[in-house]
PDB file of N, CA and C in Angstrom:
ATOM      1  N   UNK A   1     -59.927-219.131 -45.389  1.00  0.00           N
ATOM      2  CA  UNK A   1     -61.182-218.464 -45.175  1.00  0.00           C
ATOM      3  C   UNK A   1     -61.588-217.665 -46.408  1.00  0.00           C
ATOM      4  N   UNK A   2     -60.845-217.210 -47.238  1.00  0.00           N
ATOM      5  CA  UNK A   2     -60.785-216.078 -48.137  1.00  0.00           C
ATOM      6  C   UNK A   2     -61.484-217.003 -49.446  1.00  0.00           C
ATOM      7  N   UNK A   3     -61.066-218.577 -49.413  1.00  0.00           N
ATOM      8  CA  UNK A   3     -61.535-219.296 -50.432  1.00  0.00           C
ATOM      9  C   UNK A   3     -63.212-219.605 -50.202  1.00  0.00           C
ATOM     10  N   UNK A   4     -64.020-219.868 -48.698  1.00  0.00           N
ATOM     11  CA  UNK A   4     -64.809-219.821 -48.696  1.00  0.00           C
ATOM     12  C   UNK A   4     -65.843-219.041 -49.073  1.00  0.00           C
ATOM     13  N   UNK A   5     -65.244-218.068 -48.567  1.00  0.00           N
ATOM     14  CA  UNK A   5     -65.903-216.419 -49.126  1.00  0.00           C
ATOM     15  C   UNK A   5     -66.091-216.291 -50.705  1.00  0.00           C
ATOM     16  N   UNK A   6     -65.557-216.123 -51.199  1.00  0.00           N
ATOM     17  CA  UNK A   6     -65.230-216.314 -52.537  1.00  0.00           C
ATOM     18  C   UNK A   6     -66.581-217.403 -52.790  1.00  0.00           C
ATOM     19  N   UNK A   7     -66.362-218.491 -52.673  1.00  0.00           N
ATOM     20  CA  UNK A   7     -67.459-219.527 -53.269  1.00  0.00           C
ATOM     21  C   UNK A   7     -68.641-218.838 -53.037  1.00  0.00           C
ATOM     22  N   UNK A   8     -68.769-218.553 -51.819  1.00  0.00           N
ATOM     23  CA  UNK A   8     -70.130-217.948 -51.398  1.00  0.00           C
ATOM     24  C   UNK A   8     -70.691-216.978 -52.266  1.00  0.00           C
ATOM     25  N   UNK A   9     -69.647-215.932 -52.661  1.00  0.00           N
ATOM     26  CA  UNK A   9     -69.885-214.719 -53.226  1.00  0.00           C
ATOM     27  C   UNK A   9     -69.841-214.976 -54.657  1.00  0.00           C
ATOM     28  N   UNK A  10     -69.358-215.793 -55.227  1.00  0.00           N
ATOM     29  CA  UNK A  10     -69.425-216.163 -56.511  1.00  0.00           C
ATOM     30  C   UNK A  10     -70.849-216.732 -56.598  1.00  0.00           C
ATOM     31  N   UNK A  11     -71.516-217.675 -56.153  1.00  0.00           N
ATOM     32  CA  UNK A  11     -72.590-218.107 -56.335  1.00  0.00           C
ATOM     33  C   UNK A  11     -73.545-217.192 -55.760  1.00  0.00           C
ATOM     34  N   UNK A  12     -73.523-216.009 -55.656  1.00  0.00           N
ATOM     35  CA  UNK A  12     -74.720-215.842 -54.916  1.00  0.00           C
ATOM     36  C   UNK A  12     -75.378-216.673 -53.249  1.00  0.00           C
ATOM     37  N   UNK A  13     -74.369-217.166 -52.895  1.00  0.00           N
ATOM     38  CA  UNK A  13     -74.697-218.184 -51.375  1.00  0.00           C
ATOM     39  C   UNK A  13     -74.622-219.538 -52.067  1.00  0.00           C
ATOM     40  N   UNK A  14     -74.489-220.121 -51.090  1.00  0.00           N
ATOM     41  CA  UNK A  14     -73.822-221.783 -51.337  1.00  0.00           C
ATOM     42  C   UNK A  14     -73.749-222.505 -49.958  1.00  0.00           C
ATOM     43  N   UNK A  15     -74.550-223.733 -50.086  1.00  0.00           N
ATOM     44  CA  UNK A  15     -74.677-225.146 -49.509  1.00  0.00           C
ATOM     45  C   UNK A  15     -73.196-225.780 -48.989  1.00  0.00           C
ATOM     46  N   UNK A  16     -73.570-226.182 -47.771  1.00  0.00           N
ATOM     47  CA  UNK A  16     -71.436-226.976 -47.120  1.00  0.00           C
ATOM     48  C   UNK A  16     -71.431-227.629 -48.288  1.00  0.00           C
ATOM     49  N   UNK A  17     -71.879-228.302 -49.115  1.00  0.00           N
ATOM     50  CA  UNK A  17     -70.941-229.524 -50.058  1.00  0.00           C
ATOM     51  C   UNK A  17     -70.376-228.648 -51.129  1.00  0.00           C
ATOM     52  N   UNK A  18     -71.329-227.720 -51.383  1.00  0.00           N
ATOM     53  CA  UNK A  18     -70.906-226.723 -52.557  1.00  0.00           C
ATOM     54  C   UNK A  18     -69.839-225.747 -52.892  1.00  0.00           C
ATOM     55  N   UNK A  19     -69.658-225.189 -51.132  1.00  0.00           N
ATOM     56  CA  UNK A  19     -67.978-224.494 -50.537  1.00  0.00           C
ATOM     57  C   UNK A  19     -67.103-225.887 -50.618  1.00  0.00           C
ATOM     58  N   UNK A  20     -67.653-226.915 -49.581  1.00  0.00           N
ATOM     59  CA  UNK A  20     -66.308-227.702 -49.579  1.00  0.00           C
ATOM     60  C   UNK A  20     -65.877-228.213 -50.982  1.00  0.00           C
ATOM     61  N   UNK A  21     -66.459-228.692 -51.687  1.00  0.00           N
ATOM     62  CA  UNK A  21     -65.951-229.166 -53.153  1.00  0.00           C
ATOM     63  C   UNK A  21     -65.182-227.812 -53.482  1.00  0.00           C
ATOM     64  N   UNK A  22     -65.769-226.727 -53.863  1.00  0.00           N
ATOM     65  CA  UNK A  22     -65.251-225.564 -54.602  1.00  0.00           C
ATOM     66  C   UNK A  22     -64.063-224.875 -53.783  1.00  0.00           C
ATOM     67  N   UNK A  23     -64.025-225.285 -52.565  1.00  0.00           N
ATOM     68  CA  UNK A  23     -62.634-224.368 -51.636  1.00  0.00           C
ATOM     69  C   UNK A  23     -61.806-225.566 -51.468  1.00  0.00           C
ATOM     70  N   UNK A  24     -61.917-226.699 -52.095  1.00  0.00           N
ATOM     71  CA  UNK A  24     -61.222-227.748 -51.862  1.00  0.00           C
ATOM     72  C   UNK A  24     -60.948-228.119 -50.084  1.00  0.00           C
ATOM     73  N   UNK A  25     -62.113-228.504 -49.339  1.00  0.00           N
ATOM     74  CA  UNK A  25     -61.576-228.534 -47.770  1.00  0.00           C
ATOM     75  C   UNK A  25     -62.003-229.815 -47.557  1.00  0.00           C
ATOM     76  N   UNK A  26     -61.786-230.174 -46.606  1.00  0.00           N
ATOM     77  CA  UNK A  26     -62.518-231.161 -46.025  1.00  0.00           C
ATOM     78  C   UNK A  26     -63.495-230.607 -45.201  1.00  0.00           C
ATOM     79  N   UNK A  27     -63.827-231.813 -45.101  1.00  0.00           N
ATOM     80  CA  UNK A  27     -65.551-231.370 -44.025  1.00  0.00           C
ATOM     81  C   UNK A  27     -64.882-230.752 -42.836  1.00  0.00           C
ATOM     82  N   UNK A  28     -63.795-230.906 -42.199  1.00  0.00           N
ATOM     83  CA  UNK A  28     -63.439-230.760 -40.812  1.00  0.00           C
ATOM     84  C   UNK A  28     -63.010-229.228 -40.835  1.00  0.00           C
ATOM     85  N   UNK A  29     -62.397-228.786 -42.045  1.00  0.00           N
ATOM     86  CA  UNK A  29     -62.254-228.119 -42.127  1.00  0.00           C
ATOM     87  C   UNK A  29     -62.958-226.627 -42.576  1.00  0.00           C
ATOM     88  N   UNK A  30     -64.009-227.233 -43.348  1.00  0.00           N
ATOM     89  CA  UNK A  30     -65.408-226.552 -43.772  1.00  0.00           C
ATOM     90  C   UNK A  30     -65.832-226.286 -42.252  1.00  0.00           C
ATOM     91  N   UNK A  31     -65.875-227.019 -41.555  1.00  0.00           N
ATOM     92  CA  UNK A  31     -66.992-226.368 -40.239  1.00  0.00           C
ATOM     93  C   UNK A  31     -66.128-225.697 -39.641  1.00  0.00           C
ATOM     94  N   UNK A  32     -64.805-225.392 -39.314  1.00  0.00           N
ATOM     95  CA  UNK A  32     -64.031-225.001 -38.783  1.00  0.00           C
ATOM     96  C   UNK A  32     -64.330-223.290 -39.163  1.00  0.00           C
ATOM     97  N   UNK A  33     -63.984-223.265 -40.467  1.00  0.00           N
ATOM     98  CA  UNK A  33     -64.411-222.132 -40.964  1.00  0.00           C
ATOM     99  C   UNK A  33     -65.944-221.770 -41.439  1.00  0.00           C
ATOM    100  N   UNK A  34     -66.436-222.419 -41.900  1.00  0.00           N
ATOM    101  CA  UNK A  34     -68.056-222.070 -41.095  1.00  0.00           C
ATOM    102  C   UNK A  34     -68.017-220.825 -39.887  1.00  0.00           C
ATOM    103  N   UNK A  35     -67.742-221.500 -39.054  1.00  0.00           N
ATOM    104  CA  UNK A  35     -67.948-221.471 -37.894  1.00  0.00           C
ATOM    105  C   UNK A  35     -67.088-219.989 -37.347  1.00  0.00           C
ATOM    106  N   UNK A  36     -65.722-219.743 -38.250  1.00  0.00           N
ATOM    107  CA  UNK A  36     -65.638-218.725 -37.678  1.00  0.00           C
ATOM    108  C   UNK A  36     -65.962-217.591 -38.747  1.00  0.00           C
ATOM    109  N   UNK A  37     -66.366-217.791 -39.987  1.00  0.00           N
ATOM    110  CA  UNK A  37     -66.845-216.778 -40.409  1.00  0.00           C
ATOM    111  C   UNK A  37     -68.588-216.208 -40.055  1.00  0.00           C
ATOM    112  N   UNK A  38     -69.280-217.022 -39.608  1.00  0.00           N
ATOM    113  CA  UNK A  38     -70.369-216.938 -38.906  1.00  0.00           C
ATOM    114  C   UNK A  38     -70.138-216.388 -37.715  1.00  0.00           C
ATOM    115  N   UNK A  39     -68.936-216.452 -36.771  1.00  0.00           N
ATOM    116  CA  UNK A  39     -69.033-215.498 -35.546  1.00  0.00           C
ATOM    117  C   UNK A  39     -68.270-213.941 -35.915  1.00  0.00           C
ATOM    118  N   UNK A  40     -67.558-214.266 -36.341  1.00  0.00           N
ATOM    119  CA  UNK A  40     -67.466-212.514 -37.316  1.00  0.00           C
ATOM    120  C   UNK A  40     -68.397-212.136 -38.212  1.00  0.00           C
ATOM    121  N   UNK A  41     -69.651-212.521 -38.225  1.00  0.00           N
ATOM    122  CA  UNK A  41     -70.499-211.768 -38.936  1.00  0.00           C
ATOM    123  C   UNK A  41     -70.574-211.743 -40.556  1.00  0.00           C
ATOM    124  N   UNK A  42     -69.754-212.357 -40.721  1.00  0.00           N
ATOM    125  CA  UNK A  42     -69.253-211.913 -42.821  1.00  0.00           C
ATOM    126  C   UNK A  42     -70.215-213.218 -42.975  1.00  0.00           C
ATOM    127  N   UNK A  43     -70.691-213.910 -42.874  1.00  0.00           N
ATOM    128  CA  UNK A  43     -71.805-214.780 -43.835  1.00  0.00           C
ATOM    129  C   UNK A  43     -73.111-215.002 -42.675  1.00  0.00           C
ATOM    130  N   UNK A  44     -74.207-215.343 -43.352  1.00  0.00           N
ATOM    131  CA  UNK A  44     -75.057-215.851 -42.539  1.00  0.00           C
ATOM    132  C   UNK A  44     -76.504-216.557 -43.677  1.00  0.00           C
ATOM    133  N   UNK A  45     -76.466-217.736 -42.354  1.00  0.00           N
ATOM    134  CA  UNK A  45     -77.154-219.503 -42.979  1.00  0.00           C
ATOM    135  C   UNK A  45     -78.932-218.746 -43.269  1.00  0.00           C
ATOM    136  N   UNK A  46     -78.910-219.212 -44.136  1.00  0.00           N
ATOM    137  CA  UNK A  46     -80.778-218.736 -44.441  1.00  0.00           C
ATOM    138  C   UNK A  46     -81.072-220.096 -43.363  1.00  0.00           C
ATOM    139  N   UNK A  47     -83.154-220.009 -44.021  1.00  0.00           N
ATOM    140  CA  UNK A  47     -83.586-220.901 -44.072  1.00  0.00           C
ATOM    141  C   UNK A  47     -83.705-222.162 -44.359  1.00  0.00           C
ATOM    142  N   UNK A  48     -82.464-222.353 -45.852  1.00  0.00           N
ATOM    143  CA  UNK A  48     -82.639-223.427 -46.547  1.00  0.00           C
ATOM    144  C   UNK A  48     -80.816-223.778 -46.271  1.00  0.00           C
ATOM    145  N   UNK A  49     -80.242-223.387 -45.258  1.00  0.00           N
ATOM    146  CA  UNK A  49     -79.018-223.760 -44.929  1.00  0.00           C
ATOM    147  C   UNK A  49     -78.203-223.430 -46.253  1.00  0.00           C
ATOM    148  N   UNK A  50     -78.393-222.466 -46.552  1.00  0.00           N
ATOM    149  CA  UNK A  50     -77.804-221.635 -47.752  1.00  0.00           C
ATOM    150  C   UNK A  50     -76.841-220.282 -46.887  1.00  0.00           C
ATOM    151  N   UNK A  51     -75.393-220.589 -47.107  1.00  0.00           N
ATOM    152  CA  UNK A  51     -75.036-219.689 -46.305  1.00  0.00           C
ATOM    153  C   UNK A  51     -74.487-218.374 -47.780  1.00  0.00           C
ATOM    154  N   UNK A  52     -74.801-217.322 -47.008  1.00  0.00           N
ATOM    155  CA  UNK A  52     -74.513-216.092 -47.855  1.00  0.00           C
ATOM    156  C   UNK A  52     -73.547-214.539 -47.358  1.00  0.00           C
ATOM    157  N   UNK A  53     -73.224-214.028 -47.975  1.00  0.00           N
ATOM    158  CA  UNK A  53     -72.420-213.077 -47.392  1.00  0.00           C
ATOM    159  C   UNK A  53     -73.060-211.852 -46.917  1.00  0.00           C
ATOM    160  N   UNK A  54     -72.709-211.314 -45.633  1.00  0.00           N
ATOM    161  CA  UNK A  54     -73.541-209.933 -45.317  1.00  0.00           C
ATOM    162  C   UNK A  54     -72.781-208.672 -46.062  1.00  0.00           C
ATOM    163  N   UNK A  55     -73.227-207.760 -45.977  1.00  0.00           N
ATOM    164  CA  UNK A  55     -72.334-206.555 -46.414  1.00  0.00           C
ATOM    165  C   UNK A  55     -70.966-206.745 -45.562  1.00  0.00           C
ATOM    166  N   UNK A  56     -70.979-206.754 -44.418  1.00  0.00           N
ATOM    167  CA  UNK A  56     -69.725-206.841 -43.801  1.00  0.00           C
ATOM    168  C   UNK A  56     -68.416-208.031 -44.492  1.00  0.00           C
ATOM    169  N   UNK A  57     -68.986-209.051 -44.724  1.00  0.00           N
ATOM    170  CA  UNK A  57     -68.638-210.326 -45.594  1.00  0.00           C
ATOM    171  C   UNK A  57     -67.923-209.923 -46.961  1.00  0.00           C
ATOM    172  N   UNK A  58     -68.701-208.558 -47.398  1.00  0.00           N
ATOM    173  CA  UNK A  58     -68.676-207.999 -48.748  1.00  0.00           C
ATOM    174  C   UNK A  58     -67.601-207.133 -48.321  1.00  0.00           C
ATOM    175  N   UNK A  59     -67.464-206.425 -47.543  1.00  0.00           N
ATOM    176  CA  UNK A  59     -66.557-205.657 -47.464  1.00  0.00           C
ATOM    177  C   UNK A  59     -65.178-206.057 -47.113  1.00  0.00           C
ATOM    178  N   UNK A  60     -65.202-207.297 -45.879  1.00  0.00           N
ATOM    179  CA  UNK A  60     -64.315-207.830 -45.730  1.00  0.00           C
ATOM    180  C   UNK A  60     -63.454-208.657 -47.114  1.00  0.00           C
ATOM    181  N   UNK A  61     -63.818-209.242 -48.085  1.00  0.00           N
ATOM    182  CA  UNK A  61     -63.531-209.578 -48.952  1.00  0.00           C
ATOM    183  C   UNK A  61     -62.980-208.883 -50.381  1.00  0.00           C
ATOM    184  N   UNK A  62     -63.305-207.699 -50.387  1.00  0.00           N
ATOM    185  CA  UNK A  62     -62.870-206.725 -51.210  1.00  0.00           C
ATOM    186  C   UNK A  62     -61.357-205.964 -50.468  1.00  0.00           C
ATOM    187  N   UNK A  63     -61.057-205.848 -49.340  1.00  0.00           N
ATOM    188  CA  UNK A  63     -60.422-205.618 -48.718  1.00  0.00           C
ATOM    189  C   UNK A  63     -59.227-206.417 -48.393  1.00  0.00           C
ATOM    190  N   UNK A  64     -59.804-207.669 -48.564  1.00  0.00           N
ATOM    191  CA  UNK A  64     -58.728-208.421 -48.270  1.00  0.00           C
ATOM    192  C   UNK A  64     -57.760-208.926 -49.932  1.00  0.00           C
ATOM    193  N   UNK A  65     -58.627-208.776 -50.823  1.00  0.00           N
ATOM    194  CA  UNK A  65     -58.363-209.129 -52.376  1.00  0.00           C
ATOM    195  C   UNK A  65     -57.536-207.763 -52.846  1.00  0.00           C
ATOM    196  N   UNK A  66     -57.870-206.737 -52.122  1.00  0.00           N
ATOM    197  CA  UNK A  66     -56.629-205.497 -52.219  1.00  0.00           C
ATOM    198  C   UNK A  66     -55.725-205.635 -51.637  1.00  0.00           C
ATOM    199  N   UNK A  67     -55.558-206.245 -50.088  1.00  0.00           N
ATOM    200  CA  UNK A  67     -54.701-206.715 -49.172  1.00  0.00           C
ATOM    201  C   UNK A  67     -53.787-207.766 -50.408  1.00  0.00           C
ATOM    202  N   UNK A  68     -54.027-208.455 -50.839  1.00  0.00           N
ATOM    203  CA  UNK A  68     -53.286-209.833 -51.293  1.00  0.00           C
ATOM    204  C   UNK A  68     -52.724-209.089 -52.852  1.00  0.00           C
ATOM    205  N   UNK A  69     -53.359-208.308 -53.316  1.00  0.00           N
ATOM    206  CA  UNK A  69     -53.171-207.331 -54.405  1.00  0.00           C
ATOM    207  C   UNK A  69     -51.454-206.813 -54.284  1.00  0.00           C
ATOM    208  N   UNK A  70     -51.625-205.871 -53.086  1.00  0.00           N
ATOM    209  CA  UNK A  70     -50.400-205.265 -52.634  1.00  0.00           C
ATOM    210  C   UNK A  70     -49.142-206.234 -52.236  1.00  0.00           C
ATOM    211  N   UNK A  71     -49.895-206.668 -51.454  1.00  0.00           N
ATOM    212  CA  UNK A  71     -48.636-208.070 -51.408  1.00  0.00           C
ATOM    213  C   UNK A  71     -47.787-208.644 -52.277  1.00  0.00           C
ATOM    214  N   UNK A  72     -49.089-208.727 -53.142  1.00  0.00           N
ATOM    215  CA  UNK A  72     -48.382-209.739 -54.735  1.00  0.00           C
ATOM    216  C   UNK A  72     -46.857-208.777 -55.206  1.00  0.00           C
ATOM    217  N   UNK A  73     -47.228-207.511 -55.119  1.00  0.00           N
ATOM    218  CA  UNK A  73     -46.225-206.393 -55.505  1.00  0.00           C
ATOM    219  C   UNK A  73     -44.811-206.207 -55.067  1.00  0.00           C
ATOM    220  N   UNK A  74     -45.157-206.253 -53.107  1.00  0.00           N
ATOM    221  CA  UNK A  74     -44.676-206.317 -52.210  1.00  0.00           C
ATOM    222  C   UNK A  74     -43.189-207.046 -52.269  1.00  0.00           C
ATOM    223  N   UNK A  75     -44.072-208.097 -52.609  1.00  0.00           N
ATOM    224  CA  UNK A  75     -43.105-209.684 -52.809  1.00  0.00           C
ATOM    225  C   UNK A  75     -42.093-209.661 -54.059  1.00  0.00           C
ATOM    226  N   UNK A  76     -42.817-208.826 -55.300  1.00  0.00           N
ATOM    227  CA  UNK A  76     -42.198-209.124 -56.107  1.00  0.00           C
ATOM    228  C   UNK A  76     -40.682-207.842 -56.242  1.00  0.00           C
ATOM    229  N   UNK A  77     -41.560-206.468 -55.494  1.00  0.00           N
ATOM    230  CA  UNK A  77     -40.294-205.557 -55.491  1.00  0.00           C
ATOM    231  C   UNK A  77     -38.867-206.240 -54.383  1.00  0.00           C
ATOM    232  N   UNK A  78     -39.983-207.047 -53.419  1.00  0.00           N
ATOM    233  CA  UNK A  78     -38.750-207.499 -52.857  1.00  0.00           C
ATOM    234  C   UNK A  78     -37.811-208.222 -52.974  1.00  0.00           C
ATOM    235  N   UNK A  79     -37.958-209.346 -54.067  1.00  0.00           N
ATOM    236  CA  UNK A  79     -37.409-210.299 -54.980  1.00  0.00           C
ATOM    237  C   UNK A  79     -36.701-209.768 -55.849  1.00  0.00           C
ATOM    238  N   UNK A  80     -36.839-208.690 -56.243  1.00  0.00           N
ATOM    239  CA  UNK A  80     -36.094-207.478 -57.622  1.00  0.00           C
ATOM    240  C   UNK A  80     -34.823-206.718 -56.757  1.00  0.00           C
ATOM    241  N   UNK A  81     -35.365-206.196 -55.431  1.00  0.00           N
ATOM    242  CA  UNK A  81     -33.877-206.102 -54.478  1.00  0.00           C
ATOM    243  C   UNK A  81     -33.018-207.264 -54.247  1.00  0.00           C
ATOM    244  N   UNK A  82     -33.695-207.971 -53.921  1.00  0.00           N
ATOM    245  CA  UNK A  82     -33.002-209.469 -53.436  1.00  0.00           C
ATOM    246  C   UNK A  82     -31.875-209.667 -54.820  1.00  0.00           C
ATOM    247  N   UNK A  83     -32.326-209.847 -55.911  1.00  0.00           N
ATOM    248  CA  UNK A  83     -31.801-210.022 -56.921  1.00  0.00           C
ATOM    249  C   UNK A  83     -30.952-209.239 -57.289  1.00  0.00           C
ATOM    250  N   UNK A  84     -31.113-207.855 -56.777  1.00  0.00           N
ATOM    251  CA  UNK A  84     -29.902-206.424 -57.385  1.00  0.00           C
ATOM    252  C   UNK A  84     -28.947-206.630 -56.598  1.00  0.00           C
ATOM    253  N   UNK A  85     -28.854-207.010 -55.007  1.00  0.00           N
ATOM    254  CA  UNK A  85     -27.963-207.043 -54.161  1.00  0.00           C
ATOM    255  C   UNK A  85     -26.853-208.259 -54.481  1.00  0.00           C
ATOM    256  N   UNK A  86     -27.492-209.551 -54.901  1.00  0.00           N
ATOM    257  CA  UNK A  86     -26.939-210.759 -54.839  1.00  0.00           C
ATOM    258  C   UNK A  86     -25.975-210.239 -56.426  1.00  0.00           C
ATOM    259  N   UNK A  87     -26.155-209.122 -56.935  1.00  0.00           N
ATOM    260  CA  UNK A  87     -25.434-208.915 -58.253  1.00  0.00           C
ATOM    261  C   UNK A  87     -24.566-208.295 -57.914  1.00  0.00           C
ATOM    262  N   UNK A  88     -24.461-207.400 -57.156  1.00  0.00           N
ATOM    263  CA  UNK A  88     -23.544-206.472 -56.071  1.00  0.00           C
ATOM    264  C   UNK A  88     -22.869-207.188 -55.627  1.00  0.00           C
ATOM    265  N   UNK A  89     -23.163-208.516 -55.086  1.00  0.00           N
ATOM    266  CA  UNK A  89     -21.805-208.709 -54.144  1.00  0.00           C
ATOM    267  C   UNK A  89     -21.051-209.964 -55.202  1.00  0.00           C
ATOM    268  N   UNK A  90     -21.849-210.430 -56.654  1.00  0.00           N
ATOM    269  CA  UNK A  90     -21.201-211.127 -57.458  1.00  0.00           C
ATOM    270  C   UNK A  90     -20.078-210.037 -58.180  1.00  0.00           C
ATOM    271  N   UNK A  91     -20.465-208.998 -58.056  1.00  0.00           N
ATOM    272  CA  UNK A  91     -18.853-207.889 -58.678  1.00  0.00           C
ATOM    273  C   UNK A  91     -17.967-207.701 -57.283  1.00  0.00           C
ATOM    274  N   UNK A  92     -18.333-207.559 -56.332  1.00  0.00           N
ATOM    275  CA  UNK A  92     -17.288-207.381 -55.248  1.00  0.00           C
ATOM    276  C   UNK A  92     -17.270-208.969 -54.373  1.00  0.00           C
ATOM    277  N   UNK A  93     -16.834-210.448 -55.110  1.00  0.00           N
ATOM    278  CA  UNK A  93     -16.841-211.235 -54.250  1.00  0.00           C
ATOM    279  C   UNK A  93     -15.825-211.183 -52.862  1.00  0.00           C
ATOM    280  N   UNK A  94     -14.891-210.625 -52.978  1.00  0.00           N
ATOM    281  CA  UNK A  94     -13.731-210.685 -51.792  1.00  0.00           C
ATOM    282  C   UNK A  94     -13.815-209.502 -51.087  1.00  0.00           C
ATOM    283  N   UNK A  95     -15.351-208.216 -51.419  1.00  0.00           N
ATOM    284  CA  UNK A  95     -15.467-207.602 -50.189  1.00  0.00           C
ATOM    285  C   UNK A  95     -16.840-207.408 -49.585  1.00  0.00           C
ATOM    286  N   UNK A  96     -16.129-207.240 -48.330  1.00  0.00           N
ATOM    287  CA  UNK A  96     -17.248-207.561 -47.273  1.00  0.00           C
ATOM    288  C   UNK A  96     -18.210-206.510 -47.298  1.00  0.00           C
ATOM    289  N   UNK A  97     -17.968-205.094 -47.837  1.00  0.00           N
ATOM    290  CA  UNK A  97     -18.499-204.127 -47.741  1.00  0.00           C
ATOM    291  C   UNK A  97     -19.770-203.851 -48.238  1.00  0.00           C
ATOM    292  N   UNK A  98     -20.044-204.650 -49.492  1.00  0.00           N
ATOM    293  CA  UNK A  98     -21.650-204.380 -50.219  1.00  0.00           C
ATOM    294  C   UNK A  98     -22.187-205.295 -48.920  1.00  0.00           C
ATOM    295  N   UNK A  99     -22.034-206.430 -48.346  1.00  0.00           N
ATOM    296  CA  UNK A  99     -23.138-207.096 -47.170  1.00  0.00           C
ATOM    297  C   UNK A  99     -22.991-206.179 -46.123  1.00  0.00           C
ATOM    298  N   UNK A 100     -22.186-205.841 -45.693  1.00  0.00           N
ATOM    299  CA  UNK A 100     -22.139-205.161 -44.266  1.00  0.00           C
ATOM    300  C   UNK A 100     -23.015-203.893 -44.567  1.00  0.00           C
ATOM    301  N   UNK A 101     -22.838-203.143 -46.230  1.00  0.00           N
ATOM    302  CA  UNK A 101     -23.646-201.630 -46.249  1.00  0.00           C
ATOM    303  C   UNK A 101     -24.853-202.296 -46.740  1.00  0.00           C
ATOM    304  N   UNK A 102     -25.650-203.560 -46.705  1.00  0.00           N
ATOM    305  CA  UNK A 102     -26.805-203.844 -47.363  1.00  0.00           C
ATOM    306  C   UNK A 102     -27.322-204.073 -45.797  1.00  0.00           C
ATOM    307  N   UNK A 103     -26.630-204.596 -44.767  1.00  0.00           N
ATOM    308  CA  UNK A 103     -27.416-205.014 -43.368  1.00  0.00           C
ATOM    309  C   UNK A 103     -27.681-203.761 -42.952  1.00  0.00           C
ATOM    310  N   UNK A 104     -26.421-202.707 -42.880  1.00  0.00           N
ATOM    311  CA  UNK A 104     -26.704-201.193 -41.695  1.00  0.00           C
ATOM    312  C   UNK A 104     -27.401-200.506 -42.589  1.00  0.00           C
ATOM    313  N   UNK A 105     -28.006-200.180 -44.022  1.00  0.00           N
ATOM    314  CA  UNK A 105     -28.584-199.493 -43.928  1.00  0.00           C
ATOM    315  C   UNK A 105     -27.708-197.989 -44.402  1.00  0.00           C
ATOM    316  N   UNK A 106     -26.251-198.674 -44.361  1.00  0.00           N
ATOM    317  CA  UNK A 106     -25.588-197.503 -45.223  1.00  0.00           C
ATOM    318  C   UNK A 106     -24.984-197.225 -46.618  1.00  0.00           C
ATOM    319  N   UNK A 107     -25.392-195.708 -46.725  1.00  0.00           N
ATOM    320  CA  UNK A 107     -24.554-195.559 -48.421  1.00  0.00           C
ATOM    321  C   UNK A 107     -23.621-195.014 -48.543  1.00  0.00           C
ATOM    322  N   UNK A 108     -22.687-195.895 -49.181  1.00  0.00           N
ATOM    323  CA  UNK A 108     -21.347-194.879 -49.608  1.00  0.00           C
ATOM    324  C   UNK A 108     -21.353-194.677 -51.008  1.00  0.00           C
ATOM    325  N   UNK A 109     -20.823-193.400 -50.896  1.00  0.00           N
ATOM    326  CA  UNK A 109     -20.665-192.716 -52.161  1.00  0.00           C
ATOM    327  C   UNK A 109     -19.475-193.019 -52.556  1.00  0.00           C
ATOM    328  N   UNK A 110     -18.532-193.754 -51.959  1.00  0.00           N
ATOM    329  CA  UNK A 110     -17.204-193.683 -53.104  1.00  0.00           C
ATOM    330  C   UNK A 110     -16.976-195.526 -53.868  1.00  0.00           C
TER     331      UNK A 110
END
């Protein structure tokens, strides 16, 4: 959905062939989403079947590009733990203790 939006908002509003080429969908899938970004309100079809984004459309989309923002981060601090732990238990291979204190959540100090 986020790719449709986008086309829309990049062009200033945009024609089904013009999203589907540019969001890469198929038609089946173009109306699919059509269809539900038109009942949430975030785009709406002119006269000339030019569909465009409302403010709500606008807002939803800025929101969600911060949403995917944080994530990107999210993912990557979590990949940087993932990676510190799997180094932890490559110095202690024969104990059980770095997995068991990485599942509960506990720290030992010695």
């Amino acid at each position: 959905m986020e790719r449709v939006l986008s086309v829309i908002s990049g062009n200033g509003g945009a024609r089904k062939t013009q999203i589907m080429y540019q969001a890469y969908l198929s038609y089946k899938l173009l109306t699919r989403y059509l269809n539900d970004v038109l009942k949430a309100g975030l785009v709406v079809c002119d006269s000339e079947n030019c569909f465009r984004l409302t403010p709500k459309g606008e807002k939803f989309l800025a929101r969600f590009s911060e949403y995917h923002r944080s994530r990107e981060v999210v993912e990557k601090n979590l990949d940087h733990v993932e990676d510190q732990k799997l180094l932890l238990q490559e110095m202690c291979p024969n104990n059980k203790a770095v997995d068991v204190a990485s599942k509960t959540g506990e720290k030992d100090g010695a």
